[in-house]
Every structure is written in structure tokens, then in C-alpha cells.
C-alpha atoms as a PDB file:
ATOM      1  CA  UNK A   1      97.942 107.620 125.702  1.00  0.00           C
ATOM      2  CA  UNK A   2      96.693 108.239 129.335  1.00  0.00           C
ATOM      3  CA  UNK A   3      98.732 108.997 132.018  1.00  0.00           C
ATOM      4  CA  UNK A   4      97.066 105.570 133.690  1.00  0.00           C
ATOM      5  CA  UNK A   5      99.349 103.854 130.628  1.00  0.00           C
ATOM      6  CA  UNK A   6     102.465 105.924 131.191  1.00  0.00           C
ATOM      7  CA  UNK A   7     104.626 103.318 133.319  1.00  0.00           C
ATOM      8  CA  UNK A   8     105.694 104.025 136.805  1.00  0.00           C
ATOM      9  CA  UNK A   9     109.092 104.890 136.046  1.00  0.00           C
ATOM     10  CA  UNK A  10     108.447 107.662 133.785  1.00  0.00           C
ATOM     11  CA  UNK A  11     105.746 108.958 135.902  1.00  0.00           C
ATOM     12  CA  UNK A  12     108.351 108.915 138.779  1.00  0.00           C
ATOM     13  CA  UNK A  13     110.589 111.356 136.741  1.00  0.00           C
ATOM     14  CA  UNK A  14     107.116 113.670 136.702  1.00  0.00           C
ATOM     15  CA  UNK A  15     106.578 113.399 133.247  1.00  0.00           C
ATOM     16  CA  UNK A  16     103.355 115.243 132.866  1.00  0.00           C
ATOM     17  CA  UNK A  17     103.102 115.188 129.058  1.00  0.00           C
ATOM     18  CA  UNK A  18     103.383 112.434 126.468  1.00  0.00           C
ATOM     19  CA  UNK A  19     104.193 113.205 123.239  1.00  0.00           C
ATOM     20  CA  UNK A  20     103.543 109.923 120.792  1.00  0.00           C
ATOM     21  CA  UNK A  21     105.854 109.204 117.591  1.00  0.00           C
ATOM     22  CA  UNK A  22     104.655 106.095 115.913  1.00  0.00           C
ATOM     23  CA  UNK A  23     107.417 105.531 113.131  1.00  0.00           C
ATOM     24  CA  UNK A  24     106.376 102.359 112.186  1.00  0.00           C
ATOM     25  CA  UNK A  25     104.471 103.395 108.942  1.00  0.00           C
ATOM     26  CA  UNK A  26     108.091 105.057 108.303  1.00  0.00           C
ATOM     27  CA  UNK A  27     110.054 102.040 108.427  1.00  0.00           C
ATOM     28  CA  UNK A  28     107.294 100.359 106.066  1.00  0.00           C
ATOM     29  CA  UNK A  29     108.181 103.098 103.560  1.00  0.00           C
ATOM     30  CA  UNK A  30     111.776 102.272 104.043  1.00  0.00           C
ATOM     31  CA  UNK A  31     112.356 105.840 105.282  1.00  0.00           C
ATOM     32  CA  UNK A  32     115.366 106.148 107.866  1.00  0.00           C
ATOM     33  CA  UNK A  33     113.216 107.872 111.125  1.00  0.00           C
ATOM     34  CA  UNK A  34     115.965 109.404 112.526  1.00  0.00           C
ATOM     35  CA  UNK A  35     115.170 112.967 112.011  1.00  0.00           C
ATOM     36  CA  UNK A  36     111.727 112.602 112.750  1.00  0.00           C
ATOM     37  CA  UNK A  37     112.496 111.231 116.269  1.00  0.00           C
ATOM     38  CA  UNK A  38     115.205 114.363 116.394  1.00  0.00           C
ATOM     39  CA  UNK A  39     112.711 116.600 115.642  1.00  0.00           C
ATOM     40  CA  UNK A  40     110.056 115.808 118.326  1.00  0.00           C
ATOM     41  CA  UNK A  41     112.436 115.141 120.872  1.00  0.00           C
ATOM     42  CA  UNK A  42     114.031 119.114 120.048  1.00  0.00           C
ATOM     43  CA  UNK A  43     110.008 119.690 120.769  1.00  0.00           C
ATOM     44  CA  UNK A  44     109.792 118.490 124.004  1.00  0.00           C
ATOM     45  CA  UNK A  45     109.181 120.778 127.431  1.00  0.00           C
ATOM     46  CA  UNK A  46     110.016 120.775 130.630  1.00  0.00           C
ATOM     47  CA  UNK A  47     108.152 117.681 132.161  1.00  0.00           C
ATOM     48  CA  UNK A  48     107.320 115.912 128.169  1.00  0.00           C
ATOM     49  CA  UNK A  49     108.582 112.582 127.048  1.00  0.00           C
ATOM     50  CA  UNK A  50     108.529 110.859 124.001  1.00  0.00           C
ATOM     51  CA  UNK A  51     106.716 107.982 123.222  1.00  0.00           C
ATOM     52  CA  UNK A  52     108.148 106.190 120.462  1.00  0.00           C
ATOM     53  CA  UNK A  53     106.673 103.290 118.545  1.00  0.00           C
ATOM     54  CA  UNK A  54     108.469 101.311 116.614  1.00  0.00           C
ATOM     55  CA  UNK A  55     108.963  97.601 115.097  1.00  0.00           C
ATOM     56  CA  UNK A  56     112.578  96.590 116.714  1.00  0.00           C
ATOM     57  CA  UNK A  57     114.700  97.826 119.711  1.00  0.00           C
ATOM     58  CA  UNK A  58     116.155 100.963 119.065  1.00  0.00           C
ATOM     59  CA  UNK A  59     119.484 100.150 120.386  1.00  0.00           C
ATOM     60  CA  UNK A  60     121.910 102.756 118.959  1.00  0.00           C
ATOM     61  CA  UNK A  61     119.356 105.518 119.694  1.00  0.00           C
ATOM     62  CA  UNK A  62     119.389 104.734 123.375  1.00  0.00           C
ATOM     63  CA  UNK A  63     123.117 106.033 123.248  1.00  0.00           C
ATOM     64  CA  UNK A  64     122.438 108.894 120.759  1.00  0.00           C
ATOM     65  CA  UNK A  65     119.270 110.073 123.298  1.00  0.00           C
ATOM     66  CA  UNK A  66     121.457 109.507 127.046  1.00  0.00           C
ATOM     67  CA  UNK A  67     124.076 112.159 125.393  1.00  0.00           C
ATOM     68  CA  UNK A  68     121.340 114.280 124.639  1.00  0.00           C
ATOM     69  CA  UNK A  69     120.121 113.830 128.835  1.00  0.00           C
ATOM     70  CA  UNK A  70     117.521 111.839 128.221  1.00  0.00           C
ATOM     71  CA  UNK A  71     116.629 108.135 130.218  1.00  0.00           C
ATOM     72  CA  UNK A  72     114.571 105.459 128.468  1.00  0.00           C
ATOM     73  CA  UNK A  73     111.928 103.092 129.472  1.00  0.00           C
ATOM     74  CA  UNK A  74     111.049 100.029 127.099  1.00  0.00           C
ATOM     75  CA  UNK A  75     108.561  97.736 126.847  1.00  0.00           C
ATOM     76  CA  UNK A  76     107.195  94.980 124.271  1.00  0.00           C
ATOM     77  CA  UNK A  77     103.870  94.865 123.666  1.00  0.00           C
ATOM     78  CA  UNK A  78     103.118  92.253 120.824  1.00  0.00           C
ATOM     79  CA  UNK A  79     105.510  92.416 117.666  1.00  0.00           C
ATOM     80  CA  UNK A  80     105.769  96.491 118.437  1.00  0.00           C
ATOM     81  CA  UNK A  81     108.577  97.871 120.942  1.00  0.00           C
ATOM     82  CA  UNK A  82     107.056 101.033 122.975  1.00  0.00           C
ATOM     83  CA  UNK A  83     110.185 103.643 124.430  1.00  0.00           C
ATOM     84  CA  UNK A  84     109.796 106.437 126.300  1.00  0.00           C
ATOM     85  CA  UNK A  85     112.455 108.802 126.211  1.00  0.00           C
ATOM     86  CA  UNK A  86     112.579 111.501 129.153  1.00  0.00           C
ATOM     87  CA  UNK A  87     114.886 113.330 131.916  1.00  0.00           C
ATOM     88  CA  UNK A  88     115.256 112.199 134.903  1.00  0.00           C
ATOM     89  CA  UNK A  89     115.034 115.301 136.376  1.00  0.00           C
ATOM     90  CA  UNK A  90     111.926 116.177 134.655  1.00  0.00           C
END
């Protein structure tokens, strides 16, 4: 994803890295994503957010992921839900 595509408020937190999780093909398996999204988020630097990608609102990880310091920034494009995860501090 470009930074062109990376919306305003995550570029305002100067987020200068995306990092893109698509668990959609996941979900299709019937696998629980959790741990993947865990995982990459454990990843992320100093100035990185997470893109995730995913079929539904992610409700109960927007809790899970503001404990852990991080904001979030959703948007609907189509059937898919796109979230950025990153600190505000950044």
C-alpha cells in the first residue's frame, strides 16, 4: 500500500511504515486469526502500523489492541473492512 493510501489520521501519528495482514483467506479456512494479528503487531517498530484486512469489524480486537497502546483507524471498502492499528505517539 502507498503512503498516498495510508489515511490522514494515521499519517498524522507519523506512521512511516505499513505493514499489511490480509486474514481473510484465514477466516475462509475457518482458522481463528488471532495469533497471526498478535504476531505482526509484536513485529512492529517505532513509526509501523498494521494494516489489517479482514471480512467483518473487528470489534473485540479494538479493545484487546488500545491495552496493548495502540489507536485504530477503520474504513469499508466494498464487503472487506480495512484497520490500521498504530500509536499515537508514533
Amino acid at each position: 500500500m502507498s503512503v498516498a493510501a495510508v489515511p490522514a489520521p494515521v499519517q498524522a501519528a507519523g506512521v512511516r511504515t505499513i505493514r499489511d495482514l490480509d486474514v481473510r483467506p484465514l477466516l475462509a479456512r475457518g482458522e481463528e486469526p488471532f495469533a497471526a494479528i498478535m504476531s505482526a503487531t509484536d513485529a512492529l517498530r517505532e513509526n509501523e502500523a498494521l494494516h489489517l484486512i479482514v471480512s467483518f469489524e473487528p470489534r473485540p480486537l479494538y479493545d484487546v489492541m488500545r491495552k496493548r497502546g495502540y489507536a485504530a483507524h477503520t474504513e469499508r471498502e466494498g464487503g472487506d473492512v480495512h484497520v490500521w492499528f498504530y500509536r499515537e505517539s508514533a
